[in-house]
Protein backbone atom coordinates (compact mmCIF):
# COMPACT_ATOMS: atom_id res chain seq x y z
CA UNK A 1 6.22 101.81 6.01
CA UNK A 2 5.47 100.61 2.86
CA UNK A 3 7.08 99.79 -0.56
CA UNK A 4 5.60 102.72 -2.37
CA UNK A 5 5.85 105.14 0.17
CA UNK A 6 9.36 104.08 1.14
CA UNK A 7 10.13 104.76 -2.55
CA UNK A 8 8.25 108.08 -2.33
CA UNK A 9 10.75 109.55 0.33
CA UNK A 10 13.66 109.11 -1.57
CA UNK A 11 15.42 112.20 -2.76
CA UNK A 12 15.13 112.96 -6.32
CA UNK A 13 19.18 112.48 -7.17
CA UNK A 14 18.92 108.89 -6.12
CA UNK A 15 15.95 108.25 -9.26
CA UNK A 16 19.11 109.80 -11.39
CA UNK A 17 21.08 107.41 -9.47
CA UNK A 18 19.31 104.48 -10.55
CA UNK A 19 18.10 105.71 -13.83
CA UNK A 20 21.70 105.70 -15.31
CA UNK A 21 22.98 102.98 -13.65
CA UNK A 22 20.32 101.20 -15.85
CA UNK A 23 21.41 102.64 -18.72
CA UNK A 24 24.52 101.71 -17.90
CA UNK A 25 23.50 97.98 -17.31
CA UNK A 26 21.59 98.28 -20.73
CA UNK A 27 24.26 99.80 -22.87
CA UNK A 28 26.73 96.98 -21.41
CA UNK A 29 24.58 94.65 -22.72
CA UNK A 30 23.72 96.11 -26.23
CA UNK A 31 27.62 96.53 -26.57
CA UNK A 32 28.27 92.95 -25.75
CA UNK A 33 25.46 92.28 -28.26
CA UNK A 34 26.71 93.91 -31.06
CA UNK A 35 30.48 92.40 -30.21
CA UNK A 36 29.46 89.20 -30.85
CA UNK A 37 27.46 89.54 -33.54
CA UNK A 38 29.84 91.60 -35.31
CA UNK A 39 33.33 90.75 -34.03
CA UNK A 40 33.09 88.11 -31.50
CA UNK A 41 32.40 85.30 -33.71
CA UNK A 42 35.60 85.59 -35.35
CA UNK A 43 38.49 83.77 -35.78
CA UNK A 44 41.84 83.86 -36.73
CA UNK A 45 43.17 82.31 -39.64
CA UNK A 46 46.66 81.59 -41.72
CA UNK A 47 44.89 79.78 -44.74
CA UNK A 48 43.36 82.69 -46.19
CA UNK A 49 43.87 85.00 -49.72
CA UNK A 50 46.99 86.50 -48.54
CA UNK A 51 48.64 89.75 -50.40
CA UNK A 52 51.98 89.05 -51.89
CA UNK A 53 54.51 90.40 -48.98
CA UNK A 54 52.83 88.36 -46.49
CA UNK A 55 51.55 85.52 -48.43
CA UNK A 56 54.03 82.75 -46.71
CA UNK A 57 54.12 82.10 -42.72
CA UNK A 58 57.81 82.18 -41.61
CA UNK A 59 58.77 79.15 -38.81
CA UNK A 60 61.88 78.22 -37.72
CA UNK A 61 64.17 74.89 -37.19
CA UNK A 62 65.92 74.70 -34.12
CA UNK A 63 69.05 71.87 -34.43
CA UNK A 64 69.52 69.59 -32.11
CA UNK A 65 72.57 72.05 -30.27
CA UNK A 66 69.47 74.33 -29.45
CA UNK A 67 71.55 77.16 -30.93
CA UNK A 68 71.65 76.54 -34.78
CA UNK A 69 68.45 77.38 -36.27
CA UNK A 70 66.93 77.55 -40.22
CA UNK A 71 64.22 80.09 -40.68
CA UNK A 72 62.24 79.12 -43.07
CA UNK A 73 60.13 81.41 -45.38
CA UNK A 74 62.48 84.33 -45.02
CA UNK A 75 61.31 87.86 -47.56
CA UNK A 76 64.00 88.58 -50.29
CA UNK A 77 61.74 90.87 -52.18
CA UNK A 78 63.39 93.79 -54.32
CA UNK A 79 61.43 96.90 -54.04
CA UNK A 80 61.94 98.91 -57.41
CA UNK A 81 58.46 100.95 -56.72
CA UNK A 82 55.84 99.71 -54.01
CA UNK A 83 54.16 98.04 -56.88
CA UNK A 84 57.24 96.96 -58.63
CA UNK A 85 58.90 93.93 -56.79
CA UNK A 86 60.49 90.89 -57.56
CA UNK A 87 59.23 88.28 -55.48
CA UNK A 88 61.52 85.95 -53.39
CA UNK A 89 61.34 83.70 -50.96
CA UNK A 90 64.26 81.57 -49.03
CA UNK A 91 65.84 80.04 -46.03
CA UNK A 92 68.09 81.53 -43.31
CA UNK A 93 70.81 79.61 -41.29
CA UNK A 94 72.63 80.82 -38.72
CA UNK A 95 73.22 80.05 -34.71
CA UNK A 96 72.64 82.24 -32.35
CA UNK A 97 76.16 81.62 -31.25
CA UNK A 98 77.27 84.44 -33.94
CA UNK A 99 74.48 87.22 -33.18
CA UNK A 100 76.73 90.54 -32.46
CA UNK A 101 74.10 93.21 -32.38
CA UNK A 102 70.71 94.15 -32.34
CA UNK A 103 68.99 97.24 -34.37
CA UNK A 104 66.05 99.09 -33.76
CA UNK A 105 64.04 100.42 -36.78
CA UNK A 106 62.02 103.57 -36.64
CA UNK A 107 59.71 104.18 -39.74
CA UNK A 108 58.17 107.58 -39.61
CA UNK A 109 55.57 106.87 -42.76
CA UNK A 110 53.40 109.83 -42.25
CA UNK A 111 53.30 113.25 -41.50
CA UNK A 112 51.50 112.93 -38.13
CA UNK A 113 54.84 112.52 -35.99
CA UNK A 114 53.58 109.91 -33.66
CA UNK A 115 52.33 107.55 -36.39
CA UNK A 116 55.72 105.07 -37.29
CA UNK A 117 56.40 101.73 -37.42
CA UNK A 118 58.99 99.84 -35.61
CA UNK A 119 61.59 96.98 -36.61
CA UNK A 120 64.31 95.35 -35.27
CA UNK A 121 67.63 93.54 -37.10
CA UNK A 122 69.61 91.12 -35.88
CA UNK A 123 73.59 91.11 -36.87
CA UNK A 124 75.78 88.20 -36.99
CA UNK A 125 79.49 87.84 -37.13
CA UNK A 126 79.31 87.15 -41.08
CA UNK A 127 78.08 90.70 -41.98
CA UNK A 128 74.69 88.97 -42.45
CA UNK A 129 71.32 90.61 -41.21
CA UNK A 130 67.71 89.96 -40.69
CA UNK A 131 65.63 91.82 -39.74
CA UNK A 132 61.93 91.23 -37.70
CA UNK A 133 58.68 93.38 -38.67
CA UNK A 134 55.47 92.70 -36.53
CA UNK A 135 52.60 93.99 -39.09
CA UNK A 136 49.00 93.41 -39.89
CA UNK A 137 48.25 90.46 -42.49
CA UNK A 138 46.16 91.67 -45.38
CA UNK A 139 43.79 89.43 -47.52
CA UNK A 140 44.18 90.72 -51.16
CA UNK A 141 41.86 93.74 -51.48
CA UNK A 142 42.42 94.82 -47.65
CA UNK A 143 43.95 98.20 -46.96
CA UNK A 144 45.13 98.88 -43.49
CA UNK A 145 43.56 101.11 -41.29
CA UNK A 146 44.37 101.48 -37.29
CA UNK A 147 40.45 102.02 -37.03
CA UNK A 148 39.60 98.37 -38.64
CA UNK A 149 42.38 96.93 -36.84
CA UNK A 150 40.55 97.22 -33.86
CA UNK A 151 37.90 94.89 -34.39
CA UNK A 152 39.67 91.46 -35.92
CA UNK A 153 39.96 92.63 -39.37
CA UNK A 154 43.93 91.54 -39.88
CA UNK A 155 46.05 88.46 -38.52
CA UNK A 156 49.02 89.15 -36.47
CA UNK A 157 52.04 88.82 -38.29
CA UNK A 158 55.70 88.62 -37.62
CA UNK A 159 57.77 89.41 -41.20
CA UNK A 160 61.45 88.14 -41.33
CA UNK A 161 63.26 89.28 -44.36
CA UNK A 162 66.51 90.72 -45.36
CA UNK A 163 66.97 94.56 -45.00
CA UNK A 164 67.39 95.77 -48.45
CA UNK A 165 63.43 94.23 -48.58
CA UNK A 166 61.81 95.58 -45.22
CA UNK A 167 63.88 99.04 -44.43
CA UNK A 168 64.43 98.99 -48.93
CA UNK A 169 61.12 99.34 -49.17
CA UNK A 170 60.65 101.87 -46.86
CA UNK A 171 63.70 104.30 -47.60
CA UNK A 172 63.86 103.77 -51.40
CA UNK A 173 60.47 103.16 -52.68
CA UNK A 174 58.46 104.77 -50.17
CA UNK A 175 60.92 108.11 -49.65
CA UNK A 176 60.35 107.56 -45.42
CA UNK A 177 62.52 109.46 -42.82
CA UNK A 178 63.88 105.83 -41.59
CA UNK A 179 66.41 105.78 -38.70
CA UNK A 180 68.56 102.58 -37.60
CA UNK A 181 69.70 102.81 -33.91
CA UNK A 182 72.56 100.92 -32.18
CA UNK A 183 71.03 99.21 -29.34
CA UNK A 184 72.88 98.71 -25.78
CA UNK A 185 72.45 94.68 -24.89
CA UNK A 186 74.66 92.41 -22.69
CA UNK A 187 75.38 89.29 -25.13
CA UNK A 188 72.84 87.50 -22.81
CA UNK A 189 69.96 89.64 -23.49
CA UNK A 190 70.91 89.99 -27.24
CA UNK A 191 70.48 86.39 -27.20
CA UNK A 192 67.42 85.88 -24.91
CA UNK A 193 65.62 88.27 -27.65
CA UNK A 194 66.50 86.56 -30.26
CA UNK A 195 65.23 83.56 -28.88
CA UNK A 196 61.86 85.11 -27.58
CA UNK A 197 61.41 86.18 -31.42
CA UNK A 198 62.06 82.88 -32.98
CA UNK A 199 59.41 81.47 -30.17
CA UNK A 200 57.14 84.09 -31.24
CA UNK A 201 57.06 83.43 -34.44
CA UNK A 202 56.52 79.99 -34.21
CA UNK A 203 53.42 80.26 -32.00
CA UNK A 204 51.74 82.75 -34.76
CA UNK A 205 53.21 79.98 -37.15
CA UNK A 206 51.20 77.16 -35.40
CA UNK A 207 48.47 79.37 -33.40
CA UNK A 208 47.40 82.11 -35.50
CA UNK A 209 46.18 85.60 -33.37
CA UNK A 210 44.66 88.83 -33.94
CA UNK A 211 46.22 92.01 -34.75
CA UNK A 212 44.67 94.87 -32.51
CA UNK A 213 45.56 98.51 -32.77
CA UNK A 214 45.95 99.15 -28.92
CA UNK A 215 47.23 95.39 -27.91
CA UNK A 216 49.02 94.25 -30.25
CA UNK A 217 50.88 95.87 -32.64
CA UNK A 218 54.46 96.57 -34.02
CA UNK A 219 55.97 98.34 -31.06
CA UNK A 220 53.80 96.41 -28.29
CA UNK A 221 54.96 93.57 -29.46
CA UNK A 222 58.38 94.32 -29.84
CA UNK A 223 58.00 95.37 -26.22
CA UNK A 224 56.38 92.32 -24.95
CA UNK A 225 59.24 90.28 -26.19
CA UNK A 226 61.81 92.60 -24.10
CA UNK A 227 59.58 92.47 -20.94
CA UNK A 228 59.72 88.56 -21.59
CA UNK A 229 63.68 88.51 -21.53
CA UNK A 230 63.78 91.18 -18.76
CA UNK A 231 60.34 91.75 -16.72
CA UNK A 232 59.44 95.53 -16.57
CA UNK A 233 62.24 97.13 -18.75
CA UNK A 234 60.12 99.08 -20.64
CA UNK A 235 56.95 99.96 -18.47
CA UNK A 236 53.66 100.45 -20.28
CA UNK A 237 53.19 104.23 -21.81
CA UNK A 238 51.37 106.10 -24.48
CA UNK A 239 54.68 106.35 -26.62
CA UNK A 240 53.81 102.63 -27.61
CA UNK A 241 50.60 103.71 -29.04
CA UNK A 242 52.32 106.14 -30.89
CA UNK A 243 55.82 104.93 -31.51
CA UNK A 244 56.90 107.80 -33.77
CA UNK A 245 57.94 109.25 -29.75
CA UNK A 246 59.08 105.61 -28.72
CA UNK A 247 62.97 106.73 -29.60
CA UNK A 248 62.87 109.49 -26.15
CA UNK A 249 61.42 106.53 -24.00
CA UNK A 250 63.88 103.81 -25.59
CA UNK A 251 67.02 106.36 -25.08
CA UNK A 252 65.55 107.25 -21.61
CA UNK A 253 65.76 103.47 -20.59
CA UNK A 254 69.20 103.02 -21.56
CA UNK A 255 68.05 100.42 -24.92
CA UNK A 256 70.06 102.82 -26.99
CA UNK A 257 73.27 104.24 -27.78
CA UNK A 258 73.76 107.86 -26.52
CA UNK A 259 75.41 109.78 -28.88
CA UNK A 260 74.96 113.08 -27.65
CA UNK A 261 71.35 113.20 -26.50
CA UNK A 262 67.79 112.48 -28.57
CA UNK A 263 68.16 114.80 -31.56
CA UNK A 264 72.15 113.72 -31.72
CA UNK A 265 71.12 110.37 -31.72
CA UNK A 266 68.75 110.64 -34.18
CA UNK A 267 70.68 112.31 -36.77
CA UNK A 268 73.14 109.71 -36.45
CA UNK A 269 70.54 107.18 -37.14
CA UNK A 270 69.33 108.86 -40.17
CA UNK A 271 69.60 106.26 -42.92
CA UNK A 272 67.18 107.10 -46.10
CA UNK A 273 69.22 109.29 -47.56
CA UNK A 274 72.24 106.88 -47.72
CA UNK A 275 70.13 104.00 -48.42
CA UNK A 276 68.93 106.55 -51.72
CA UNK A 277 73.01 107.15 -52.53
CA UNK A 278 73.99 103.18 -52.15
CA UNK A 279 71.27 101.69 -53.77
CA UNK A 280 69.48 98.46 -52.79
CA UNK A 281 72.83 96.59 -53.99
CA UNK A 282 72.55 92.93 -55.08
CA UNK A 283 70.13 90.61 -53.95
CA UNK A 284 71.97 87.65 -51.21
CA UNK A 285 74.62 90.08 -50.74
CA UNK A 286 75.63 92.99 -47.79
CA UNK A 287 75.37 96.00 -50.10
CA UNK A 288 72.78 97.81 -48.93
CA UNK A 289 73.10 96.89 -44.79
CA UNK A 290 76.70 97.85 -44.74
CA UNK A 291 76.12 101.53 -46.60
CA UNK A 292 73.69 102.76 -44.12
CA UNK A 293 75.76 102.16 -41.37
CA UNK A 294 78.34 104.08 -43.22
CA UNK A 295 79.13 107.37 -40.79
CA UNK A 296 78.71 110.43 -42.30
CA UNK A 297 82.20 111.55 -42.96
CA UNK A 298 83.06 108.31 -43.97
């Protein structure tokens, strides 16, 4: 039999078949096309235009005891209005010998319930805290957009700063619902994440990467860093997409403290309006950290 007749007996769904597996082959290619001629070509960069909360790259010294450390380029900003600042930036030092407790942040910045940003704090034994913020690195002009950070548009970047500056900002000049959680964490872990973070942050520092809406962004990064103390402790799920649900997974998997179930919890963790009441407090000073964590009928 040949060719053309052999083709000629075939039954018409195998021509459909073929025909969109070829468009599928075609529309691969186009894709991959337009990806690098768009997108691929990119690169990213830490010596760009930078807007002022993320102009300077934080790093950080490790002593020679492995446990003392300096972070350098730490955010002091005040936040009168979210175009009213003073602009500050310092040094940290501390060993991770002192950290007590860990915090995790939960930023609900819009009305869509599953759009938040997360943040986590680290306490030490002086009443000091810092706090970590995974965000997208502007160039001056840029406005962030999950859609654009999809395709290279924004560096990844890991903010350290003091409280009254990152949660400040959000509670008292932006009017958020912000919630601070109590975390549960053997001393161990506490210190393995601390330790992940500060390596973190020192790759971006020396080996700048993309920020991408789905891979890599403030809650899947926060979660890679757990997963890299202790492997599968928070499985993958859509709540890290949308991490203004990540609280009900992070309760479920025992990372925070139970005080009565999800909506107890949460109430407890309820910080804007106190933050409003105690004010942002003096710069280099406790003020503000220590009034949030105030109880209610204290």
């Amino acid at each position: 039999m040949g060719t053309s007749s052999w083709l000629q007996s075939q039954p018409p769904w195998l021509w459909w078949v073929v025909a969109g597996c070829t468009l599928l082959v075609i529309g691969a290619v186009v894709s991959r096309m337009i990806w690098q001629r768009k997108v691929g070509w990119k690169r990213p960069r830490n010596n760009l235009n930078w807007v002022d909360d993320c102009a300077e790259l934080p790093h950080f010294e490790m002593a020679e005891d492995g446990n003392a450390f300096t972070l350098k380029n730490m955010r002091n900003f005040t936040w009168r209005t979210t175009k009213d600042k003073d602009i500050d930036w310092g040094d940290f030092t501390a060993s991770i010998d002192d950290l007590v407790h860990i915090w995790f942040i939960l930023d609900h910045f819009h009305s869509i319930k599953g759009m938040a940003h997360t943040m986590i704090t680290f306490e030490f034994k002086d009443g000091r805290f810092i706090t970590a913020s995974f965000e997208a690195r502007r160039q001056k002009g840029e406005r962030y957009h999950p859609w654009t950070g999809l395709w290279r548009e924004f560096e990844l970047y890991l903010a350290w700063a003091d409280e009254r500056d990152l949660l400040g900002l959000r509670t008292n000049a932006r009017g958020n619902d912000v919630y601070l959680f109590e975390t549960e964490a053997l001393p161990h872990k506490r210190e393995g994440m601390l330790r992940k973070m500060i390596e973190r942050t020192n790759e971006l520092h020396d080996h700048p990467e993309f920020y991408n809406t789905l891979g890599k962004t403030c809650s899947t990064s926060i979660i890679r860093e757990i997963n890299r103390v202790t492997p599968g402790r928070v499985p993958f799920s859509w709540r890290a997409l949308f991490p203004g649900h990540i609280d009900r997974l992070a309760l479920k998997r025992g990372l925070l403290k139970d005080k009565g179930g999800l909506e107890a919890t949460k109430a407890a963790a309820a910080v804007t309006e106190k933050a409003v009441i105690v004010g942002l407090g003096e710069k280099d000073t406790n003020h503000f950290s220590v009034g949030i964590r105030k109880k209610n009928d204290d």
